[in-house]
C-alpha atoms as a PDB file:
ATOM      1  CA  UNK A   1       0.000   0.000   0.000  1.00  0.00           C
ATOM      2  CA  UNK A   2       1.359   3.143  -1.033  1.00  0.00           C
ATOM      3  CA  UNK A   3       0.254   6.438   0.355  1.00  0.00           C
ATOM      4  CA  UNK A   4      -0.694   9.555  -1.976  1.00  0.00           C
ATOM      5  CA  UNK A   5      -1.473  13.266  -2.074  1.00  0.00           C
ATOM      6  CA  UNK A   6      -3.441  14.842  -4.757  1.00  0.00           C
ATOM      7  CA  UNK A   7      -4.081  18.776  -4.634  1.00  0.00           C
ATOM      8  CA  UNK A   8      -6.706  19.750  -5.947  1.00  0.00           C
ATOM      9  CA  UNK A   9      -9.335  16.845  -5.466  1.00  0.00           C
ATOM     10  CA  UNK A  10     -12.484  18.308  -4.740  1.00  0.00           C
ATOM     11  CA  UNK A  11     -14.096  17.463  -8.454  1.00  0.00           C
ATOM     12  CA  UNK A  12     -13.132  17.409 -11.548  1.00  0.00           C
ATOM     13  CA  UNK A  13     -10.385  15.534 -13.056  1.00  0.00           C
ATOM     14  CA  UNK A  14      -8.324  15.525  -9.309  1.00  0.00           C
ATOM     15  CA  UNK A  15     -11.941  13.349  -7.820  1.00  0.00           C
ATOM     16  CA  UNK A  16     -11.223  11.405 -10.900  1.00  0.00           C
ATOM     17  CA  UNK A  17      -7.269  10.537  -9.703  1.00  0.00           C
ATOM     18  CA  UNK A  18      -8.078  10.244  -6.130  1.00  0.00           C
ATOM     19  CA  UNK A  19     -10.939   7.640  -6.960  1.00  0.00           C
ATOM     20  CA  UNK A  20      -7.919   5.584  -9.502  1.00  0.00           C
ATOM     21  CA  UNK A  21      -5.218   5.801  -6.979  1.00  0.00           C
ATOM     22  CA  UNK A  22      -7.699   4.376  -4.427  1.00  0.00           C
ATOM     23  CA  UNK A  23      -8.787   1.416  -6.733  1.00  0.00           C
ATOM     24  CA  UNK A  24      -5.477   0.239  -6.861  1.00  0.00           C
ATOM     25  CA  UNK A  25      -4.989   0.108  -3.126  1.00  0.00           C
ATOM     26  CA  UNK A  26      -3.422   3.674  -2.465  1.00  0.00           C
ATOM     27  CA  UNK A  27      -4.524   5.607   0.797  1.00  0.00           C
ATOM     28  CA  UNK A  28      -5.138   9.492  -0.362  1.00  0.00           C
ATOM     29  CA  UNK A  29      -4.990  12.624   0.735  1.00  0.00           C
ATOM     30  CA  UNK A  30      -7.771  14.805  -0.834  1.00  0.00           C
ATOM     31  CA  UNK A  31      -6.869  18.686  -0.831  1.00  0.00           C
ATOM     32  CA  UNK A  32      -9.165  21.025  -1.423  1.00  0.00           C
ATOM     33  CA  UNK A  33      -8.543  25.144  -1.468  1.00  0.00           C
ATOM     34  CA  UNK A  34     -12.658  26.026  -0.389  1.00  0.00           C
ATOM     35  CA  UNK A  35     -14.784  23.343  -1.753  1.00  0.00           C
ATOM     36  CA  UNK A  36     -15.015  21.256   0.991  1.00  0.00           C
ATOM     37  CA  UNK A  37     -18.279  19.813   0.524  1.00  0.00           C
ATOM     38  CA  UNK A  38     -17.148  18.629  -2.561  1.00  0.00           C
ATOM     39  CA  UNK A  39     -13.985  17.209  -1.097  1.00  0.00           C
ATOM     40  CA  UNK A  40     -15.878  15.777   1.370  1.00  0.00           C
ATOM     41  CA  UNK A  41     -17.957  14.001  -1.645  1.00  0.00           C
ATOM     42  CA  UNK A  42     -14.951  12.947  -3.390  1.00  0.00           C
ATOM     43  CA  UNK A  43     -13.556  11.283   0.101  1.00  0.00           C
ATOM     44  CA  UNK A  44     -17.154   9.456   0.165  1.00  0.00           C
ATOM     45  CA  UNK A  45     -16.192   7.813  -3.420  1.00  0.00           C
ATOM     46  CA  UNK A  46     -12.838   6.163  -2.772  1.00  0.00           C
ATOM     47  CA  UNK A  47     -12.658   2.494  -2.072  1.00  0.00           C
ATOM     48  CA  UNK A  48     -10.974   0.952   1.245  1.00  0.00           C
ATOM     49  CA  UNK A  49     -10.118   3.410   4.234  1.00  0.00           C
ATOM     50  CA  UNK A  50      -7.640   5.486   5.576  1.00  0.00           C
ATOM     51  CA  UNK A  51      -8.252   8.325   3.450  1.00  0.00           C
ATOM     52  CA  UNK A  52      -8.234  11.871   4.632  1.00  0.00           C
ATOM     53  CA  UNK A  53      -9.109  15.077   3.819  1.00  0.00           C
ATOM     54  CA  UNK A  54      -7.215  18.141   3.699  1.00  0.00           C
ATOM     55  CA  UNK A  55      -7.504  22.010   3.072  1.00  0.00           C
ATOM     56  CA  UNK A  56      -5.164  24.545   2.416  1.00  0.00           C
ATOM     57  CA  UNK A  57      -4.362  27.299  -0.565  1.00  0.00           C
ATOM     58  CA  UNK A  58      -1.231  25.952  -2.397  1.00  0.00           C
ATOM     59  CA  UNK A  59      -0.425  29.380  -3.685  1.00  0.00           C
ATOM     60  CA  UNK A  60       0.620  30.419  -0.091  1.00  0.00           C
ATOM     61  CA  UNK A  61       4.004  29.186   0.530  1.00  0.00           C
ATOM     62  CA  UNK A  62       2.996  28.427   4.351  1.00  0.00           C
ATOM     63  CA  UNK A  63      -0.387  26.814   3.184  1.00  0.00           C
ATOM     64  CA  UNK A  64       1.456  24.840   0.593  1.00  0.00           C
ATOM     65  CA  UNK A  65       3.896  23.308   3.469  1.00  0.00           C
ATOM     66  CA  UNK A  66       1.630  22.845   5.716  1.00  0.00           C
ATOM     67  CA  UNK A  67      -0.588  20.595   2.998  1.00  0.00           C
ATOM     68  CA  UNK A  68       2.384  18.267   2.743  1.00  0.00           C
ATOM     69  CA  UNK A  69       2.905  18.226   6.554  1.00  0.00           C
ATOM     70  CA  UNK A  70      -0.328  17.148   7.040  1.00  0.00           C
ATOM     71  CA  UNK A  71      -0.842  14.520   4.685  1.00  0.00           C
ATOM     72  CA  UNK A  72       2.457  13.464   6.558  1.00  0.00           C
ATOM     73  CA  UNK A  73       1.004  13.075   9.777  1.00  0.00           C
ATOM     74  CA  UNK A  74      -2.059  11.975   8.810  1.00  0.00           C
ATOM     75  CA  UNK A  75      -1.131   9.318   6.723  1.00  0.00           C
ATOM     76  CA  UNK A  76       2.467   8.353   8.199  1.00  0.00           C
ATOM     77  CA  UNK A  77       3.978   9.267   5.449  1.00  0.00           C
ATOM     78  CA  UNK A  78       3.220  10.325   1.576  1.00  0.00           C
ATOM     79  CA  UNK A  79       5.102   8.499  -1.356  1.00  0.00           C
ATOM     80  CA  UNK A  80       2.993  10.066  -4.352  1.00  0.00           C
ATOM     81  CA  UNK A  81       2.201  13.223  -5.016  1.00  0.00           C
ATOM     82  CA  UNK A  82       0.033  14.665  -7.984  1.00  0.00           C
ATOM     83  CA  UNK A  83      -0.315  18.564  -9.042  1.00  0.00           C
ATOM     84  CA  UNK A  84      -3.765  19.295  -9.738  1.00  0.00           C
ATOM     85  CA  UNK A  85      -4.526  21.892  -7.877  1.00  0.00           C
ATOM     86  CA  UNK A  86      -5.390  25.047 -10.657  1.00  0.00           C
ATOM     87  CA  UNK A  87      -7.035  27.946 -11.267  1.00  0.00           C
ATOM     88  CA  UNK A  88      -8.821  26.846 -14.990  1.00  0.00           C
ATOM     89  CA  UNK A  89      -9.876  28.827 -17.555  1.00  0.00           C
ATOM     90  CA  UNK A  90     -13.742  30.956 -17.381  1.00  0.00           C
ATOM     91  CA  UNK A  91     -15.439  33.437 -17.751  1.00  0.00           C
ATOM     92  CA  UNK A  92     -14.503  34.792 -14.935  1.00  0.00           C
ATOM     93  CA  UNK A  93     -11.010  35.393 -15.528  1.00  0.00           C
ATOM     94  CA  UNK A  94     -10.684  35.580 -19.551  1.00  0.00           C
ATOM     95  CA  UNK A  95      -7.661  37.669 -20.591  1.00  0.00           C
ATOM     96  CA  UNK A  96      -7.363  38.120 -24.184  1.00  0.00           C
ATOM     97  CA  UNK A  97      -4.993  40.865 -24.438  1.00  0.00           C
ATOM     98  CA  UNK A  98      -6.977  42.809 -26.586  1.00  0.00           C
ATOM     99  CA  UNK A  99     -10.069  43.389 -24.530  1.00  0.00           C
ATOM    100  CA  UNK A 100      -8.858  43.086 -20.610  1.00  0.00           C
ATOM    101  CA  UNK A 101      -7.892  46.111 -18.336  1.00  0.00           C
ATOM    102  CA  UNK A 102      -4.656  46.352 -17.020  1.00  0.00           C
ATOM    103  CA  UNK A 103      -5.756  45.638 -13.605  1.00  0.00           C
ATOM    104  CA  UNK A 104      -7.572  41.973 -14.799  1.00  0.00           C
ATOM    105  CA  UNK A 105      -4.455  41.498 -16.794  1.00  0.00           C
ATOM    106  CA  UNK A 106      -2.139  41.404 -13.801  1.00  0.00           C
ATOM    107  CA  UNK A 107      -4.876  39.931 -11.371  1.00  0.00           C
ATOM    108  CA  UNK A 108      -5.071  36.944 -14.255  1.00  0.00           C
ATOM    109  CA  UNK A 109      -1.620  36.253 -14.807  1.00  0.00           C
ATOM    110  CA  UNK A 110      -0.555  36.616 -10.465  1.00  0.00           C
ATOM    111  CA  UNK A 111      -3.182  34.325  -9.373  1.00  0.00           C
ATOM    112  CA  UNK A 112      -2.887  31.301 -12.522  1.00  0.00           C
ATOM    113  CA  UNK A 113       0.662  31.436 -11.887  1.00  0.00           C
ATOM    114  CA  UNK A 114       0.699  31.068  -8.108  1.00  0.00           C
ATOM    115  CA  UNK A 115      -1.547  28.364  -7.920  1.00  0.00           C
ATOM    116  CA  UNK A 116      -0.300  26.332 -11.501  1.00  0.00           C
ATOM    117  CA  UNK A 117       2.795  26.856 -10.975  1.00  0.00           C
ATOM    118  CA  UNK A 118       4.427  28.229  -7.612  1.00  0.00           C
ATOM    119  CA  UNK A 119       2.244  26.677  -5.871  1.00  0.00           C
ATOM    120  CA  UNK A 120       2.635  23.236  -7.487  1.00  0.00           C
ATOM    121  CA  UNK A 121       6.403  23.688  -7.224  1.00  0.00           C
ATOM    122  CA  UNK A 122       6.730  24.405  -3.327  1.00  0.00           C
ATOM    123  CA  UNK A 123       3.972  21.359  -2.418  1.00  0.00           C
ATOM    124  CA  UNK A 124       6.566  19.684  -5.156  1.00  0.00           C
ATOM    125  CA  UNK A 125       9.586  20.849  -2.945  1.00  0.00           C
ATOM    126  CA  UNK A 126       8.306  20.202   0.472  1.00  0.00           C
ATOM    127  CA  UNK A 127       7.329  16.286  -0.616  1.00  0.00           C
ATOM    128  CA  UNK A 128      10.548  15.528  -2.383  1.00  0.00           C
ATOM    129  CA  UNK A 129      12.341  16.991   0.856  1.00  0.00           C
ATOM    130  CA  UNK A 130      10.248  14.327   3.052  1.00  0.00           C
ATOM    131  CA  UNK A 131      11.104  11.774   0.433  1.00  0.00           C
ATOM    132  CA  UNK A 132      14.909  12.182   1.063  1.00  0.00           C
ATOM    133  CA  UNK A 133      14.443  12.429   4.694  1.00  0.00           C
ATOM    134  CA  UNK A 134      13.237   9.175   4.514  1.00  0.00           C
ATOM    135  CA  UNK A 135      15.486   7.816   2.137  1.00  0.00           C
ATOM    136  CA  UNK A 136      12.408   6.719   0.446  1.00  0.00           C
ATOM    137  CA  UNK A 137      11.286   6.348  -3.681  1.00  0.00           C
ATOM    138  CA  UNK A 138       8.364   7.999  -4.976  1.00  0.00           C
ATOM    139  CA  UNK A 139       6.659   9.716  -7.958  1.00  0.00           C
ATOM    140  CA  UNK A 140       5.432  13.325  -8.976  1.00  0.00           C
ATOM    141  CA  UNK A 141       2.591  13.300 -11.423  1.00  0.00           C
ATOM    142  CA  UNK A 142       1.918  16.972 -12.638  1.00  0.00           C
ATOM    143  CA  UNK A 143      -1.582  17.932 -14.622  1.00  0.00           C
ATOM    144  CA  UNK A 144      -0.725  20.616 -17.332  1.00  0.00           C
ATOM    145  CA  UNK A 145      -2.528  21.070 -20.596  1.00  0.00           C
ATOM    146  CA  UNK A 146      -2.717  21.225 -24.155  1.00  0.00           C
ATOM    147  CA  UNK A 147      -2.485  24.661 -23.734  1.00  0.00           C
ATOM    148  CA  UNK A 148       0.998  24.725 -23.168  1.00  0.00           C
ATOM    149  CA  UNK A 149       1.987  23.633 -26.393  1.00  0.00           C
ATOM    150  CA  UNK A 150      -1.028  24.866 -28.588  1.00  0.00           C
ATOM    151  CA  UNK A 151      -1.508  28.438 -26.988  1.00  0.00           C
ATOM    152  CA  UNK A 152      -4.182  29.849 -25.055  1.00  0.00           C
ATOM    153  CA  UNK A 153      -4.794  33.083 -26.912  1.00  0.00           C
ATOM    154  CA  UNK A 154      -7.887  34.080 -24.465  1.00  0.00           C
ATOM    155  CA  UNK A 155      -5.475  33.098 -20.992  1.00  0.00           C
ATOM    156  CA  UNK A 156      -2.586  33.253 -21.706  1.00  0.00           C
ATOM    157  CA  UNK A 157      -1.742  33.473 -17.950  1.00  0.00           C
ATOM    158  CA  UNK A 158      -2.425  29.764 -17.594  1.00  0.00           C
ATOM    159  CA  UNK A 159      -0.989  28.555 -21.108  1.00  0.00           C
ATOM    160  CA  UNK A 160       2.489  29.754 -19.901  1.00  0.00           C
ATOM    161  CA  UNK A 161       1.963  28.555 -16.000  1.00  0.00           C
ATOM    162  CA  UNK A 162       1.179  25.028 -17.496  1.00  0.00           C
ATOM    163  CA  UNK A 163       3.971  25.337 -19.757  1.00  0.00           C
ATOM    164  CA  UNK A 164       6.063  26.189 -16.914  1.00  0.00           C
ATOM    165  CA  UNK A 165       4.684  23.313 -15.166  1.00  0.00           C
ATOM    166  CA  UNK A 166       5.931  20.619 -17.825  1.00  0.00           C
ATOM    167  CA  UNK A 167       9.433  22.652 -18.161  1.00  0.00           C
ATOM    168  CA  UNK A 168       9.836  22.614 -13.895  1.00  0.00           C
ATOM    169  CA  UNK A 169       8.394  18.626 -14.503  1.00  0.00           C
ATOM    170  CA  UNK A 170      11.629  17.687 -16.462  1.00  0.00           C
ATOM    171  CA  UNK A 171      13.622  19.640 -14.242  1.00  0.00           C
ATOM    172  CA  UNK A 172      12.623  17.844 -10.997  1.00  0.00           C
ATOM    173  CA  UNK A 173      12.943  14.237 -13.053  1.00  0.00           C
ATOM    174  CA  UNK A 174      16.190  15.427 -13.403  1.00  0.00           C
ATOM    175  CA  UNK A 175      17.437  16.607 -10.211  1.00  0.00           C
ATOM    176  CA  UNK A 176      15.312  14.275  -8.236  1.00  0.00           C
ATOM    177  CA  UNK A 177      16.329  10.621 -10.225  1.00  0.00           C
ATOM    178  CA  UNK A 178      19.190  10.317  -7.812  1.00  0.00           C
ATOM    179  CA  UNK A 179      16.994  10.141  -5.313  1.00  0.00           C
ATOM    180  CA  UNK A 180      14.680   7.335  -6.736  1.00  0.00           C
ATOM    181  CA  UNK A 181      11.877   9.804  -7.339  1.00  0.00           C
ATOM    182  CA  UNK A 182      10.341   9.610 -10.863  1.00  0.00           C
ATOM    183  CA  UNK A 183       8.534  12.968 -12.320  1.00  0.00           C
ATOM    184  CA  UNK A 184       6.406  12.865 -15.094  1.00  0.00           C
ATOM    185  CA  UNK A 185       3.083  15.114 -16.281  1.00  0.00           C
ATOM    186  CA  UNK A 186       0.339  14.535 -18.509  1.00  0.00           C
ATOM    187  CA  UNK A 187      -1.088  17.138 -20.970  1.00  0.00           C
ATOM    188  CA  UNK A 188      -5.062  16.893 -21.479  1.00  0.00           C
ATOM    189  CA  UNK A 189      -6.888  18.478 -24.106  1.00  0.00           C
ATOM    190  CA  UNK A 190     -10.204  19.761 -23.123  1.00  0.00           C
ATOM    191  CA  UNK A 191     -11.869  17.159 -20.679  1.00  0.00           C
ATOM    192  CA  UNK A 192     -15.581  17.002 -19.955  1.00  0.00           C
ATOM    193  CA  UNK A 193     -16.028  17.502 -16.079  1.00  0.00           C
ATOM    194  CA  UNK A 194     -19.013  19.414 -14.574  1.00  0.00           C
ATOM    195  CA  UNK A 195     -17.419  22.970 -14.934  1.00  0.00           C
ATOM    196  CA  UNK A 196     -17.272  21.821 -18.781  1.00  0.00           C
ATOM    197  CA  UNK A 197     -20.331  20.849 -19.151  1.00  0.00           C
ATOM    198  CA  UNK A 198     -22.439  23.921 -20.180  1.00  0.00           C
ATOM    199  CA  UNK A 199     -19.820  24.503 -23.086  1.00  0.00           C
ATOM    200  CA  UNK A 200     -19.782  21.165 -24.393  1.00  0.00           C
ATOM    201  CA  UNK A 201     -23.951  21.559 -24.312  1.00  0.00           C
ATOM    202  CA  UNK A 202     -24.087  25.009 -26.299  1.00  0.00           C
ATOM    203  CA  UNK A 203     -23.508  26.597 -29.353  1.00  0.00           C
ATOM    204  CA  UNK A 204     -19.562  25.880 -28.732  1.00  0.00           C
ATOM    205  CA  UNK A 205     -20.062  22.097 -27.967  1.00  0.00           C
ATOM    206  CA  UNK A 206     -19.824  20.772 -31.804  1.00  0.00           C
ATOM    207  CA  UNK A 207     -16.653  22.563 -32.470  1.00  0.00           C
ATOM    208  CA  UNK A 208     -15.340  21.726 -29.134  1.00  0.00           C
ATOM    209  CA  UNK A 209     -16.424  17.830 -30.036  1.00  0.00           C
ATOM    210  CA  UNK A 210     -15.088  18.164 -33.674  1.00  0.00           C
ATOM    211  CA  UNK A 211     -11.588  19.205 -32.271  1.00  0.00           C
ATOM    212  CA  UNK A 212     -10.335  15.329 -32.328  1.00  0.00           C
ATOM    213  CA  UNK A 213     -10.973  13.130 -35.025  1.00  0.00           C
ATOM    214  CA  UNK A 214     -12.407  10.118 -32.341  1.00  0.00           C
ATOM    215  CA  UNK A 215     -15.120  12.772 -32.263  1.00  0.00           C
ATOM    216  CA  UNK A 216     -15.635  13.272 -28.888  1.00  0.00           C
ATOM    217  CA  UNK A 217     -13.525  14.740 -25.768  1.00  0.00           C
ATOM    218  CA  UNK A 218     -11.724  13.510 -22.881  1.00  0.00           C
ATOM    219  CA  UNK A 219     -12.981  12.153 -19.581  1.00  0.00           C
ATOM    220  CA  UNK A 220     -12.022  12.498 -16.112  1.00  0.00           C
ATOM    221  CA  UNK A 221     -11.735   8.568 -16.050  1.00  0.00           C
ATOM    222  CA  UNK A 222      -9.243   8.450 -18.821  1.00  0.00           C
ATOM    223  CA  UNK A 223      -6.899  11.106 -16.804  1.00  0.00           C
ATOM    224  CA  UNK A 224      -7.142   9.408 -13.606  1.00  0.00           C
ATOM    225  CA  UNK A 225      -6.155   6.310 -15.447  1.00  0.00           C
ATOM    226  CA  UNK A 226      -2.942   7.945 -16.909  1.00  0.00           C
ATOM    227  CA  UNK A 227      -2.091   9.483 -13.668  1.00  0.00           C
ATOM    228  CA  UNK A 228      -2.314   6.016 -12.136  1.00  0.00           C
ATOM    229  CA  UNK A 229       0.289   4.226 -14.409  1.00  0.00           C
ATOM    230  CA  UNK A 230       2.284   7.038 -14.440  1.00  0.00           C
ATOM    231  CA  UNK A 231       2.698   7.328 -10.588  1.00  0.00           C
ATOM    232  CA  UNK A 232       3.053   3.197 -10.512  1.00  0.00           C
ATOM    233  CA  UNK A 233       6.501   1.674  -9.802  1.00  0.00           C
ATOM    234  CA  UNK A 234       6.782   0.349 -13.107  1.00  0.00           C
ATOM    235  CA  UNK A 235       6.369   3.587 -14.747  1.00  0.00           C
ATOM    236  CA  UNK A 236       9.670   5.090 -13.122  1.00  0.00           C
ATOM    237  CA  UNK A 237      11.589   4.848 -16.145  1.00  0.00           C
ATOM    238  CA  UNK A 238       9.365   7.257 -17.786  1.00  0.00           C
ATOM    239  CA  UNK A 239      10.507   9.858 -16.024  1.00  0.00           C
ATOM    240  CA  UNK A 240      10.913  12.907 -17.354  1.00  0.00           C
ATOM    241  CA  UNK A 241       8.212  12.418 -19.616  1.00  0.00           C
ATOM    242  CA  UNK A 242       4.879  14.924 -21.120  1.00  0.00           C
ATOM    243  CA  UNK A 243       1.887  12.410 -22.022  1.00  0.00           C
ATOM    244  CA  UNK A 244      -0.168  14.091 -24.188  1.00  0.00           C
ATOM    245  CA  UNK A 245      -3.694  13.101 -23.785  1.00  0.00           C
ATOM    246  CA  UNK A 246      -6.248  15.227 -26.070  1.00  0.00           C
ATOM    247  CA  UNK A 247      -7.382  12.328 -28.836  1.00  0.00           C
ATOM    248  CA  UNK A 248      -4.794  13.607 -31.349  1.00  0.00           C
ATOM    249  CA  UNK A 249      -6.669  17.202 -31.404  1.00  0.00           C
ATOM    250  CA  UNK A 250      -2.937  18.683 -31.394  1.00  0.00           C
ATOM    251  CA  UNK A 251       0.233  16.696 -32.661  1.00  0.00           C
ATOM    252  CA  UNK A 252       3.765  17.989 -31.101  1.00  0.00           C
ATOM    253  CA  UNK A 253       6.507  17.672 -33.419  1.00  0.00           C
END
């Protein structure tokens, strides 16, 4: 049994990689930042016991240290860690340079990169630093995007903070390899969770749909699924590696 702690968990694609890290026998930590009624939910899904449940905003370097400690204590100890936790893309904080203010510029681009990225980096730090304590092995897993490599011409905020995210991903592979800890991401396209779903039912949803040749988007299941192979044992010598996972809507070369 292997213990794990995935920010970000409330819904959404991070519900979908607590409930696949719990099939397979893992005990998890579910962070949430303030949905914790959903988190709570999410806890209620995954199979065996153990789990726990834990809040905190990863953006604040304090918060983000104290997430780790916790799952720590709670759990006697962490060996997986996943990167969920992220502001997304909506209405609420669209940024197309053409048509924002100033001010929503710089309130976009502070708060997607603090969370996607700084904040994913010091929960990143504070783990790896409990893994060497130990003397221990263990896996990142960070969530990023499609984004990253495509462009996100209406955020660009969170394009380059989940860019940065795959970039600090092969870092950490990297420096952390000596150490017997394996870092890898995976890139989804767009993915239909509940926050999604009013899009993919509208005017947009065809388009949106047409995007891959299979037809159809990604689901939560299929990321949770990735995440779990890629934060396996046997999936250590992948380290260092960006798994796209968008249905061939957008080939890297």
């Amino acid at each position: 049994m292997r213990n794990s702690l995935v920010t970000g968990a409330s819904r959404g694609i991070g519900r979908a990689i607590a409930i696949a890290l719990a099939a397979r026998g893992d005990r998890v930590a579910v962070h949430y930042a303030t949905g914790r009624e959903a988190a709570e939910q999410t806890l209620s899904l995954l199979d065996g016991d153990g789990h726990v449940l834990i809040g905190g905003d990863v953006s604040e370097a304090e918060q983000a240290a104290a997430v780790v400690d916790h799952a720590v204590t709670a759990l006697g100890g962490i060996d997986v860690l996943v990167n969920n936790a992220a502001v997304a893309p909506g209405e609420d904080n669209r940024h197309a340079v053409a048509d924002v203010s100033y001010a929503d510029w710089q309130r976009a681009w502070r708060r997607m990169v603090d969370v996607d990225l700084i904040g994913a980096a010091n929960v990143t730090y504070c783990f790896a630093q409990h893994l060497i304590g130990r003397g221990a092995p263990g896996a990142v897993v960070n969530v990023g995007s499609r984004g990253a490599f495509r462009g996100e011409p209406d955020y660009p905020a969170y394009g380059a903070a989940k860019a940065g995210l795959h970039a600090f991903g092969q870092s950490m592979a990297v420096a952390l390899a000596p150490h017997g800890i394996a870092v890898t991401s995976v890139a989804p396209g767009f993915v239909s969770t509940d926050r999604q779903a009013g899009k993919l039912a509208g005017a947009a949803g065809p388009s949106v749909l047409a995007e891959s040749p299979f037809g159809r988007v990604g689901t939560p299941e299929e990321v949770g699924a990735a995440v779990a192979y890629l934060s396996s044992a046997e999936a250590t010598w992948a380290s260092g590696t960006i798994l796209d996972l968008n249905g061939a809507s957008h080939l890297r070369t």
